[in-house]
PDB file of N, CA and C in Angstrom:
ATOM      1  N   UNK A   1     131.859  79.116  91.730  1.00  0.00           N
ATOM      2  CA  UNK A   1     130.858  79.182  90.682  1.00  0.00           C
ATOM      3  C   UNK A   1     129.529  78.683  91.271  1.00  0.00           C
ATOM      4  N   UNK A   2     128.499  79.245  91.025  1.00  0.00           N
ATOM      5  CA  UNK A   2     126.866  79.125  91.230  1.00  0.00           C
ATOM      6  C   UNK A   2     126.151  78.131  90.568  1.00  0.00           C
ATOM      7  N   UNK A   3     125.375  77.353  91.106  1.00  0.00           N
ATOM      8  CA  UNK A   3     125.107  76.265  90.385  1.00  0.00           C
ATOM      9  C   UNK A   3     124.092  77.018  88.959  1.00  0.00           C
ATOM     10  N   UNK A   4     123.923  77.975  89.008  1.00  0.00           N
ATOM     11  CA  UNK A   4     123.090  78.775  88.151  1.00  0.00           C
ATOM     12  C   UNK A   4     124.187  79.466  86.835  1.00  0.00           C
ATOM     13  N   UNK A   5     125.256  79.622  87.251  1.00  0.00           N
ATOM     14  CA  UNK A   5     126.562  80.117  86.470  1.00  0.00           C
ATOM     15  C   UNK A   5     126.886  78.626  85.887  1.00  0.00           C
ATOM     16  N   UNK A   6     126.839  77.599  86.765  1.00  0.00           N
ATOM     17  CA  UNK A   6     127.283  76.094  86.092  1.00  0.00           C
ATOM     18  C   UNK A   6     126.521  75.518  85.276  1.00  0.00           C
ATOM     19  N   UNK A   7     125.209  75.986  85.123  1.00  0.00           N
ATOM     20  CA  UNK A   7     124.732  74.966  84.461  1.00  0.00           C
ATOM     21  C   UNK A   7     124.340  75.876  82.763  1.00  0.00           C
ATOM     22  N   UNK A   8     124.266  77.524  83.398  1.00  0.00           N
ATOM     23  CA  UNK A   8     124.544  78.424  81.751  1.00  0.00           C
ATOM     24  C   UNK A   8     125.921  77.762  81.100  1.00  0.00           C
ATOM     25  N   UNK A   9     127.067  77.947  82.162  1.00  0.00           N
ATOM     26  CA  UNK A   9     128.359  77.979  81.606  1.00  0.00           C
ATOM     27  C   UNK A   9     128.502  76.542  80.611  1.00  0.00           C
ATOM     28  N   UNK A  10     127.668  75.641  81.125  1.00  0.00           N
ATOM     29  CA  UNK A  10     127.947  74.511  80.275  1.00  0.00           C
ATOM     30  C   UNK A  10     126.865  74.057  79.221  1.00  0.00           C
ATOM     31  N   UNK A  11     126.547  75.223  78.689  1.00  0.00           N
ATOM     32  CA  UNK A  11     125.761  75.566  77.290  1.00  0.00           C
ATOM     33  C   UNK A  11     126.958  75.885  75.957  1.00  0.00           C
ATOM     34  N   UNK A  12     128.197  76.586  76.698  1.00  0.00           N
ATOM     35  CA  UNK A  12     129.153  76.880  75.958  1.00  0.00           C
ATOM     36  C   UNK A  12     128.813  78.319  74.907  1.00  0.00           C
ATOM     37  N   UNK A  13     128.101  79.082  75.874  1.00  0.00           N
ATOM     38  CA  UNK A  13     127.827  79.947  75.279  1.00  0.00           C
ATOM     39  C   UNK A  13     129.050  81.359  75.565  1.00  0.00           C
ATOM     40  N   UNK A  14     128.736  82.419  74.804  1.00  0.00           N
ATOM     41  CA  UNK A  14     130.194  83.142  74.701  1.00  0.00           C
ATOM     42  C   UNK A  14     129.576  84.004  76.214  1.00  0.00           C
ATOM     43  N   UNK A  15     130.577  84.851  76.971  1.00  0.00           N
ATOM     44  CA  UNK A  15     130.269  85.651  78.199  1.00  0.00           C
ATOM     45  C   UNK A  15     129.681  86.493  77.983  1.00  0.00           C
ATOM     46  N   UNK A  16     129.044  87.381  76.708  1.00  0.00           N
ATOM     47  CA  UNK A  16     128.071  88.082  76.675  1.00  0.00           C
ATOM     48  C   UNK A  16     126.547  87.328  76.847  1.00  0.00           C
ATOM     49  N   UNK A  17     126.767  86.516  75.966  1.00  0.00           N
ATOM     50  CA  UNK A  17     125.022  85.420  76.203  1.00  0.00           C
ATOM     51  C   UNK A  17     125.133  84.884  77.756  1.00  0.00           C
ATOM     52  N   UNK A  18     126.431  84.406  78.584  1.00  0.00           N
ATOM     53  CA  UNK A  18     126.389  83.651  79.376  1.00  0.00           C
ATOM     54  C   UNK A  18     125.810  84.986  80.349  1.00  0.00           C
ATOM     55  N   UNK A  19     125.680  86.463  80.507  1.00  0.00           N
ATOM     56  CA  UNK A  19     125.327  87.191  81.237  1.00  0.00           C
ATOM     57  C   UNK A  19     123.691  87.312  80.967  1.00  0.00           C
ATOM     58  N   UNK A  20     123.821  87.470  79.614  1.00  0.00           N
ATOM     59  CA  UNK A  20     121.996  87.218  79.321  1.00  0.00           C
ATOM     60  C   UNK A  20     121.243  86.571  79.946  1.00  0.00           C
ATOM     61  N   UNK A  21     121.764  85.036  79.746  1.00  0.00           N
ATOM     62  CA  UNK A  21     120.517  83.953  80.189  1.00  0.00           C
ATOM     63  C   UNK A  21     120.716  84.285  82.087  1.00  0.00           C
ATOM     64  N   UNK A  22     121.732  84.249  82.120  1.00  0.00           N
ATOM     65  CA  UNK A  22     121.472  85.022  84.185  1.00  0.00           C
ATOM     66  C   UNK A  22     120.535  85.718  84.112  1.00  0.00           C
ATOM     67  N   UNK A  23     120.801  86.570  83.419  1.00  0.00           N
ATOM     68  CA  UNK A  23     119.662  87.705  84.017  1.00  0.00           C
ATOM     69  C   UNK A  23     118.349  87.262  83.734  1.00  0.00           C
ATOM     70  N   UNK A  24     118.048  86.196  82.295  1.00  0.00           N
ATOM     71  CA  UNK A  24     116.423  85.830  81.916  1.00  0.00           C
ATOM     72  C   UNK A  24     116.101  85.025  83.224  1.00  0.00           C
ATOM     73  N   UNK A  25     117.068  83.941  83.803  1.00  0.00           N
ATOM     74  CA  UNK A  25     116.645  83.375  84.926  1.00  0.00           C
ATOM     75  C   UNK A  25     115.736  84.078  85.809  1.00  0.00           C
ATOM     76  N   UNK A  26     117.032  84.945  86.685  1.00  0.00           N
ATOM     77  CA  UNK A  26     116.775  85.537  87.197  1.00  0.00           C
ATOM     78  C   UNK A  26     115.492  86.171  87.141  1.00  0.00           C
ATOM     79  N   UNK A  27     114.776  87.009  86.210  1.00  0.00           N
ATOM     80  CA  UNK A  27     113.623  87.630  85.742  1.00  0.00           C
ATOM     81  C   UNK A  27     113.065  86.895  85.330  1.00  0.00           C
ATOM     82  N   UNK A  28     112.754  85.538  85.110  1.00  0.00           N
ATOM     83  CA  UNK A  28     111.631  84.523  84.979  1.00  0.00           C
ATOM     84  C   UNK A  28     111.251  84.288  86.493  1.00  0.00           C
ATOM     85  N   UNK A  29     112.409  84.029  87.675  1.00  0.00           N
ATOM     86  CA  UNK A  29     112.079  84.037  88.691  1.00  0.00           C
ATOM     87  C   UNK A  29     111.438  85.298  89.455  1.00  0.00           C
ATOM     88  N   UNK A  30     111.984  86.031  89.148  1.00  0.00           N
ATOM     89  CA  UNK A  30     110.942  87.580  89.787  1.00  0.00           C
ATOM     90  C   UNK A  30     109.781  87.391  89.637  1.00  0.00           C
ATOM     91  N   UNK A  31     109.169  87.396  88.014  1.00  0.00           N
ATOM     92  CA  UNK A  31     107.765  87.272  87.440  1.00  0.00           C
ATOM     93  C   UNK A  31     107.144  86.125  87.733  1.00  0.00           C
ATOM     94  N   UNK A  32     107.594  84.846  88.083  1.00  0.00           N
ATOM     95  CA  UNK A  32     107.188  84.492  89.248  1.00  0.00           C
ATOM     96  C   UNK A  32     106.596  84.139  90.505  1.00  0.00           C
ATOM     97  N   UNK A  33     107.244  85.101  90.578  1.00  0.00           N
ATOM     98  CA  UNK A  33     107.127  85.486  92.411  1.00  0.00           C
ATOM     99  C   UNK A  33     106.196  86.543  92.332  1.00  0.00           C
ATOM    100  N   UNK A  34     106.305  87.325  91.431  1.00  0.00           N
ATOM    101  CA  UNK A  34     105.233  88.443  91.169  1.00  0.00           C
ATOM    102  C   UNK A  34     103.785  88.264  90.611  1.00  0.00           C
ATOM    103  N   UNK A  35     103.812  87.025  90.459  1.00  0.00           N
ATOM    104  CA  UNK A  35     102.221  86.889  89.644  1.00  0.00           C
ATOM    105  C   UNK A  35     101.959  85.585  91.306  1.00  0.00           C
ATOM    106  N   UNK A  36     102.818  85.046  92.214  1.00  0.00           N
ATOM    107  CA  UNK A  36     102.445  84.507  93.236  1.00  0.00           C
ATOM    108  C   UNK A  36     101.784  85.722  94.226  1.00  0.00           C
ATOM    109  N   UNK A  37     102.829  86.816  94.318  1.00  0.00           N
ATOM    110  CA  UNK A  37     102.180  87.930  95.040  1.00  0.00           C
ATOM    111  C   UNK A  37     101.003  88.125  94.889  1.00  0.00           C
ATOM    112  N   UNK A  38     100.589  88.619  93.243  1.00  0.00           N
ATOM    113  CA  UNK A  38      99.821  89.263  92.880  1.00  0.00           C
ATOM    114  C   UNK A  38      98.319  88.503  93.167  1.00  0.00           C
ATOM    115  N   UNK A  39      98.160  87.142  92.705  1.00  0.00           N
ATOM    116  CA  UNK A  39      97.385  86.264  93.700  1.00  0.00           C
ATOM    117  C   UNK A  39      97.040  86.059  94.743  1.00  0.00           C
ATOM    118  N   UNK A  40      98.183  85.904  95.766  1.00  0.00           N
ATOM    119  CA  UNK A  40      97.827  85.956  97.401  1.00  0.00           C
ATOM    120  C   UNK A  40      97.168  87.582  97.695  1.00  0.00           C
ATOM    121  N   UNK A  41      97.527  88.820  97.100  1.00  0.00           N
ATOM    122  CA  UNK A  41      96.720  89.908  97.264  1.00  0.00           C
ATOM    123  C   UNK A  41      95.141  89.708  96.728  1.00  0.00           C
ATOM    124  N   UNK A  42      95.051  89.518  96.036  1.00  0.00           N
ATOM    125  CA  UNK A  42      93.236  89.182  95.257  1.00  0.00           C
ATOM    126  C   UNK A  42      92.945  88.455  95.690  1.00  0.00           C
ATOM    127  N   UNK A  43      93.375  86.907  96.602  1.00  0.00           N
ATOM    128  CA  UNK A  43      92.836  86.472  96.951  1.00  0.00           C
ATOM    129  C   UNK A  43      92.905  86.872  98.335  1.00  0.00           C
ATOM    130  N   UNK A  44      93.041  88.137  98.945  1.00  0.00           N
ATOM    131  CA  UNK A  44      93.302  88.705 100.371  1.00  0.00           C
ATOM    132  C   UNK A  44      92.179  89.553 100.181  1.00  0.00           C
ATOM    133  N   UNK A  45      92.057  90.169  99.463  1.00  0.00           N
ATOM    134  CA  UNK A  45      91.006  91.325  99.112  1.00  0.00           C
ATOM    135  C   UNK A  45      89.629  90.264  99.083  1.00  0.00           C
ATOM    136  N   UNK A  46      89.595  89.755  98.241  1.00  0.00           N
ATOM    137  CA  UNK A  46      88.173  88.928  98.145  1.00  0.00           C
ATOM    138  C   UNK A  46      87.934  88.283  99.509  1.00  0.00           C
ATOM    139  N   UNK A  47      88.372  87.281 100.026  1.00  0.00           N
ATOM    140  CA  UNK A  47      88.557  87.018 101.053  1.00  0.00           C
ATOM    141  C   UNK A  47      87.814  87.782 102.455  1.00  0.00           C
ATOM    142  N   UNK A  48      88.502  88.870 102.501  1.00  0.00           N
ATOM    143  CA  UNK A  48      87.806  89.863 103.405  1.00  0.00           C
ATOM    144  C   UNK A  48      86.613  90.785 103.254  1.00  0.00           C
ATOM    145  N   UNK A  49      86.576  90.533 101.692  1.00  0.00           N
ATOM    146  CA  UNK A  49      84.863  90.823 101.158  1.00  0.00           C
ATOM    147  C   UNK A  49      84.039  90.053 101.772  1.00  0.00           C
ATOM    148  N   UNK A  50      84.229  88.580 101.936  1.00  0.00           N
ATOM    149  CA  UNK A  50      83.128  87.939 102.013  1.00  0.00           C
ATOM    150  C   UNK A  50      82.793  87.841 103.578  1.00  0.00           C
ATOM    151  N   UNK A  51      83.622  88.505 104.247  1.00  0.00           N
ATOM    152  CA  UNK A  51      83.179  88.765 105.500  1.00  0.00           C
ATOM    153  C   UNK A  51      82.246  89.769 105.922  1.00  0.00           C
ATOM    154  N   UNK A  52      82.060  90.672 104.738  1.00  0.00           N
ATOM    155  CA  UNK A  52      81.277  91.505 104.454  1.00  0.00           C
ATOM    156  C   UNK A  52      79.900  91.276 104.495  1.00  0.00           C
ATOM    157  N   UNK A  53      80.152  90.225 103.292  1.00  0.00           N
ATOM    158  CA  UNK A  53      78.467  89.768 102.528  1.00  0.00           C
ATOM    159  C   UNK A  53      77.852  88.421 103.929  1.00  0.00           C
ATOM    160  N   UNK A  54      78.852  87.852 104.708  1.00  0.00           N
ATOM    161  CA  UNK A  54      78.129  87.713 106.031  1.00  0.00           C
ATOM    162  C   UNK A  54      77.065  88.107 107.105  1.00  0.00           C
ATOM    163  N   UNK A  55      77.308  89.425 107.041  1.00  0.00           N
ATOM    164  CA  UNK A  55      76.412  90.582 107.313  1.00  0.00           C
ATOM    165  C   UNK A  55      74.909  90.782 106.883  1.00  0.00           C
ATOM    166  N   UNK A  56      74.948  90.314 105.675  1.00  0.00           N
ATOM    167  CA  UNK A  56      74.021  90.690 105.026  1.00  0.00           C
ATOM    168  C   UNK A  56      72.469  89.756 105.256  1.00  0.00           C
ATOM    169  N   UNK A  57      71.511  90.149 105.398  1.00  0.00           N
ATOM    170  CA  UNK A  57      70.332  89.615 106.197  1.00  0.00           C
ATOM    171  C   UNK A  57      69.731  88.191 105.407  1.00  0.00           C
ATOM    172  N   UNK A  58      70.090  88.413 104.398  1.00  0.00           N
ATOM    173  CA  UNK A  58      69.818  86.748 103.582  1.00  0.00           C
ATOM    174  C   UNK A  58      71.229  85.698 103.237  1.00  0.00           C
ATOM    175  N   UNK A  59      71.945  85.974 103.616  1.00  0.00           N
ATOM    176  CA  UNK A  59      73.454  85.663 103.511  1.00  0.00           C
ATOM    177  C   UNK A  59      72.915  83.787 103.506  1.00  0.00           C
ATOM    178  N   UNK A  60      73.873  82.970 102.667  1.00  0.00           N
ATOM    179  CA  UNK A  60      74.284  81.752 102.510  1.00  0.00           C
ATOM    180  C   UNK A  60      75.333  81.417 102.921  1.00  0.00           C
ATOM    181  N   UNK A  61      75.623  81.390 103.948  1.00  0.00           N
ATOM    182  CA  UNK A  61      76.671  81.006 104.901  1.00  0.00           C
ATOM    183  C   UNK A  61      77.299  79.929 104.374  1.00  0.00           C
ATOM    184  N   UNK A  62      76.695  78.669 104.283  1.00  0.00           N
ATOM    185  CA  UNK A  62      77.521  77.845 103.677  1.00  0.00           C
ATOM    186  C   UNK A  62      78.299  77.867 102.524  1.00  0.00           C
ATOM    187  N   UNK A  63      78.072  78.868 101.255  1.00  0.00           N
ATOM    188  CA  UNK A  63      78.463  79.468  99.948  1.00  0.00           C
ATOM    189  C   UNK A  63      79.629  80.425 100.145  1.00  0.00           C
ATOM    190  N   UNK A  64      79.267  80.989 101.634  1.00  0.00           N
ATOM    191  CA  UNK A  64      80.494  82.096 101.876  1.00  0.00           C
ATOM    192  C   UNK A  64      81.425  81.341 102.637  1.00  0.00           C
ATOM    193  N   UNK A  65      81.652  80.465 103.411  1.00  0.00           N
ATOM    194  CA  UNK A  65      82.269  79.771 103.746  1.00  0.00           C
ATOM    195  C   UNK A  65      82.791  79.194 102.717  1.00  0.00           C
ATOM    196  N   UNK A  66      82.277  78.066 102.174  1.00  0.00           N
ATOM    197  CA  UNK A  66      83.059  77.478 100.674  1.00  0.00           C
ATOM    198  C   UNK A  66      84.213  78.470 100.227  1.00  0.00           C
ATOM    199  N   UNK A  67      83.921  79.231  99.899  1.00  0.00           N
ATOM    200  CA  UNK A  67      84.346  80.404  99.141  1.00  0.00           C
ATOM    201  C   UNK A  67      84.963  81.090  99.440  1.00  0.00           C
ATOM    202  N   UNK A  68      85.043  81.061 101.041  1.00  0.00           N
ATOM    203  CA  UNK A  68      86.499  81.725 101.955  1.00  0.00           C
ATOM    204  C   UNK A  68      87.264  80.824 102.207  1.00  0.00           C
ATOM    205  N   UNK A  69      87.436  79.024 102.092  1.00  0.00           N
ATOM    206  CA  UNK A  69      88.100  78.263 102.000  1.00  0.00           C
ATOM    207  C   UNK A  69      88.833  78.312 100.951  1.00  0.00           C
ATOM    208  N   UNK A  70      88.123  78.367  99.781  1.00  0.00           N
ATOM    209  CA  UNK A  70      88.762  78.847  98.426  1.00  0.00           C
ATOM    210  C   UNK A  70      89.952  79.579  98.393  1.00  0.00           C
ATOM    211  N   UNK A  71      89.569  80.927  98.748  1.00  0.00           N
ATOM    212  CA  UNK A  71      90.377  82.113  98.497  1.00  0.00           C
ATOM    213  C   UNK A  71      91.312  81.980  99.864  1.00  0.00           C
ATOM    214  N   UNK A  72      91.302  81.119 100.916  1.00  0.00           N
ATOM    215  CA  UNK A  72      92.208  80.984 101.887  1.00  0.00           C
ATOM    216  C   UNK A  72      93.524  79.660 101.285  1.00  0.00           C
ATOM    217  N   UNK A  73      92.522  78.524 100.703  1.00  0.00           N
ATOM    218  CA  UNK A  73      93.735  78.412 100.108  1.00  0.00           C
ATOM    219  C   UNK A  73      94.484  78.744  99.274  1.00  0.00           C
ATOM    220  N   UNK A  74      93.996  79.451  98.059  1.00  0.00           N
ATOM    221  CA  UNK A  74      94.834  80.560  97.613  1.00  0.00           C
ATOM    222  C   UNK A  74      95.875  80.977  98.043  1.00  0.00           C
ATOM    223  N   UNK A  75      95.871  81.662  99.133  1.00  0.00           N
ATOM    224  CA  UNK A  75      96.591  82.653  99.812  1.00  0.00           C
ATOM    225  C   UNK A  75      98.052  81.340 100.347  1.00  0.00           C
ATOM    226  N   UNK A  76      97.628  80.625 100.711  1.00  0.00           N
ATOM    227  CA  UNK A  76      98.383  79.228 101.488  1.00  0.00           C
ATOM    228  C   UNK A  76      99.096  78.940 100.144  1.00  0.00           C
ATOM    229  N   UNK A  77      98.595  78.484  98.977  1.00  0.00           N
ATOM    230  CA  UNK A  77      99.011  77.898  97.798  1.00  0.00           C
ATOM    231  C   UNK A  77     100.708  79.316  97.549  1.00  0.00           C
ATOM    232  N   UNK A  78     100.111  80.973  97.574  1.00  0.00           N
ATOM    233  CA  UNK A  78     100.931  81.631  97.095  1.00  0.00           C
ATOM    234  C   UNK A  78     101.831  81.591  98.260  1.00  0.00           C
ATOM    235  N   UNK A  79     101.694  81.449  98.762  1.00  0.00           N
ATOM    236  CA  UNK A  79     102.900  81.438 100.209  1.00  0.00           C
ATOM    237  C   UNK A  79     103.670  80.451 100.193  1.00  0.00           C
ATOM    238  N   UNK A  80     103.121  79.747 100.021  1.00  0.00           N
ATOM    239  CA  UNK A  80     104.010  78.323  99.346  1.00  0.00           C
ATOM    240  C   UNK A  80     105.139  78.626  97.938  1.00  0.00           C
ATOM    241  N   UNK A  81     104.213  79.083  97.287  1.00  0.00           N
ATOM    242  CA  UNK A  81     105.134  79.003  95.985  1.00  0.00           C
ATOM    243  C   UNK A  81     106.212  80.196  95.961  1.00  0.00           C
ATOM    244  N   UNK A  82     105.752  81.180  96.886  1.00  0.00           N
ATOM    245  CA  UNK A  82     106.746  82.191  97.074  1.00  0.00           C
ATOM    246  C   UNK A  82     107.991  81.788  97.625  1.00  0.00           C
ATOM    247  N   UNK A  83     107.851  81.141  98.878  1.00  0.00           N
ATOM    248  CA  UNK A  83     108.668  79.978  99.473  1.00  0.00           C
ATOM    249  C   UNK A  83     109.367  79.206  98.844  1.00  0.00           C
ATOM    250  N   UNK A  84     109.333  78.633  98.121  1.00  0.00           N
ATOM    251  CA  UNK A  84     109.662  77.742  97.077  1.00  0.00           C
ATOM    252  C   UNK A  84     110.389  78.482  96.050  1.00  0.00           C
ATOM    253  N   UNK A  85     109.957  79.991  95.670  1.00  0.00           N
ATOM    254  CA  UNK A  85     110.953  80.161  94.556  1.00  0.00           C
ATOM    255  C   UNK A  85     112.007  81.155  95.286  1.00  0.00           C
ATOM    256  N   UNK A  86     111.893  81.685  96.360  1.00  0.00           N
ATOM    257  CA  UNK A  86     113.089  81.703  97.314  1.00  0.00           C
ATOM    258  C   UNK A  86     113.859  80.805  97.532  1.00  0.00           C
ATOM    259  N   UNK A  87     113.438  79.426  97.532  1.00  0.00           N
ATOM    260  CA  UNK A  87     114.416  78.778  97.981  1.00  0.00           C
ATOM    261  C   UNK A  87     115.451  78.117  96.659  1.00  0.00           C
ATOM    262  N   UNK A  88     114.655  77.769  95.637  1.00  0.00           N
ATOM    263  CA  UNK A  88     115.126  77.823  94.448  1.00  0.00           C
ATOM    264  C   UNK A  88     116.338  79.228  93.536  1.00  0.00           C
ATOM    265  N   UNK A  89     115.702  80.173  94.184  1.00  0.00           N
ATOM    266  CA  UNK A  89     116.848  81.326  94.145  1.00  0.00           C
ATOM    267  C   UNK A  89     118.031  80.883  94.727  1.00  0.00           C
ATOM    268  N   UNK A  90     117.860  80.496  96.408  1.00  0.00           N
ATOM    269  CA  UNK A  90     119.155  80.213  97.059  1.00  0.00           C
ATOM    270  C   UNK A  90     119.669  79.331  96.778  1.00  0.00           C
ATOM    271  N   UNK A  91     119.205  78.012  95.816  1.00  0.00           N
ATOM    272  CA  UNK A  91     119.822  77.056  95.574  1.00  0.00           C
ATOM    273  C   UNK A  91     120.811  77.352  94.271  1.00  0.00           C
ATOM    274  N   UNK A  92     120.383  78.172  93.213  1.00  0.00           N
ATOM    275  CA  UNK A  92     120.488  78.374  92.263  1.00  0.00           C
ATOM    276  C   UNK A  92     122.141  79.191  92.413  1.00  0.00           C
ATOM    277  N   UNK A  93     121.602  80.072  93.658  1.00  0.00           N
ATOM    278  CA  UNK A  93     122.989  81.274  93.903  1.00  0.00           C
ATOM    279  C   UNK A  93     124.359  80.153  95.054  1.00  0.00           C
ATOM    280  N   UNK A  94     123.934  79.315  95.146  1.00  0.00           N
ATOM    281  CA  UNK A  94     124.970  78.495  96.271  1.00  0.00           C
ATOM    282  C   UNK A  94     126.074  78.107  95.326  1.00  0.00           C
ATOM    283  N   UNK A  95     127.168  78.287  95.800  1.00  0.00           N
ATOM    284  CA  UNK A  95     128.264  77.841  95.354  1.00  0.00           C
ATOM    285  C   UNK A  95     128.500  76.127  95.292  1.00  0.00           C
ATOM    286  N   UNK A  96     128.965  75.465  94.037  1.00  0.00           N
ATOM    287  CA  UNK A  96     129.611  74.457  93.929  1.00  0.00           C
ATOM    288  C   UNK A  96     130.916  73.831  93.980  1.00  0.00           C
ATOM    289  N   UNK A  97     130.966  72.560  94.687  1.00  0.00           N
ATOM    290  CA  UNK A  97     132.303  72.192  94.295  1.00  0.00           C
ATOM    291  C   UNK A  97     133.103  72.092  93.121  1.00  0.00           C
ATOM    292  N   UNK A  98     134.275  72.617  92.919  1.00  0.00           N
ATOM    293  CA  UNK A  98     135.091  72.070  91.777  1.00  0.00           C
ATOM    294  C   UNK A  98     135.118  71.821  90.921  1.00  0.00           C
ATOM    295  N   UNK A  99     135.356  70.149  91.881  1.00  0.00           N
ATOM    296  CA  UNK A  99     134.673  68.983  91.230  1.00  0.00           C
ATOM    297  C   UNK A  99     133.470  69.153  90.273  1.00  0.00           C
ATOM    298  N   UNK A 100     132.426  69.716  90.664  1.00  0.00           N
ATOM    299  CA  UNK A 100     131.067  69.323  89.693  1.00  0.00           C
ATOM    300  C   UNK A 100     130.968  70.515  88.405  1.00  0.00           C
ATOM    301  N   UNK A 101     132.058  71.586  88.345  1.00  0.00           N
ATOM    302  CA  UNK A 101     132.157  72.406  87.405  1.00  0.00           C
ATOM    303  C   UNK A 101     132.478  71.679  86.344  1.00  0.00           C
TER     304      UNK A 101
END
């Protein structure tokens, strides 16, 4: 049993609900991971804009800098949390002892 199966199963809910809330997990964790994606992309896109507006003959370098620190940590922040809810997946799907059922 999955520590994710152990801890529905001991809601005492009947095996139709106990398949439900798996799957809401599960799909709370996707969406997620999908709004982490969806961040590290916008902040990838912007990002490489402002390498753009560098270029440009009156440019504020220090403002575009700021501002590519910004959107770089962004990108660091979603990589992280993507990380994190991978690993929370694998923890979730690991089998338990026995004992702790």
């Amino acid at each position: 049993m999955t520590k994710l199966e152990a801890i529905i199963n001991g809601r005492k809910l009947t095996e139709k609900l106990f398949g439900l809330k798996r799957r809401q997990v599960k799909r709370a964790l996707e969406a997620a991971k999908d709004n982490a994606e969806k961040q590290k992309e916008d902040a990838s896109v912007a990002y490489d804009e402002l390498f753009a507006k560098m270029a440009d003959e009156d440019a504020d370098y220090q403002s575009i800098i700021n501002a590519m620190l910004c959107h770089k940590q962004l990108i660091i922040s979603a990589d992280e949390t993507i990380r994190a809810i991978e690993a929370i997946k694998k923890d979730l799907d690991t089998e338990i002892p026995e004992a702790e059922k």
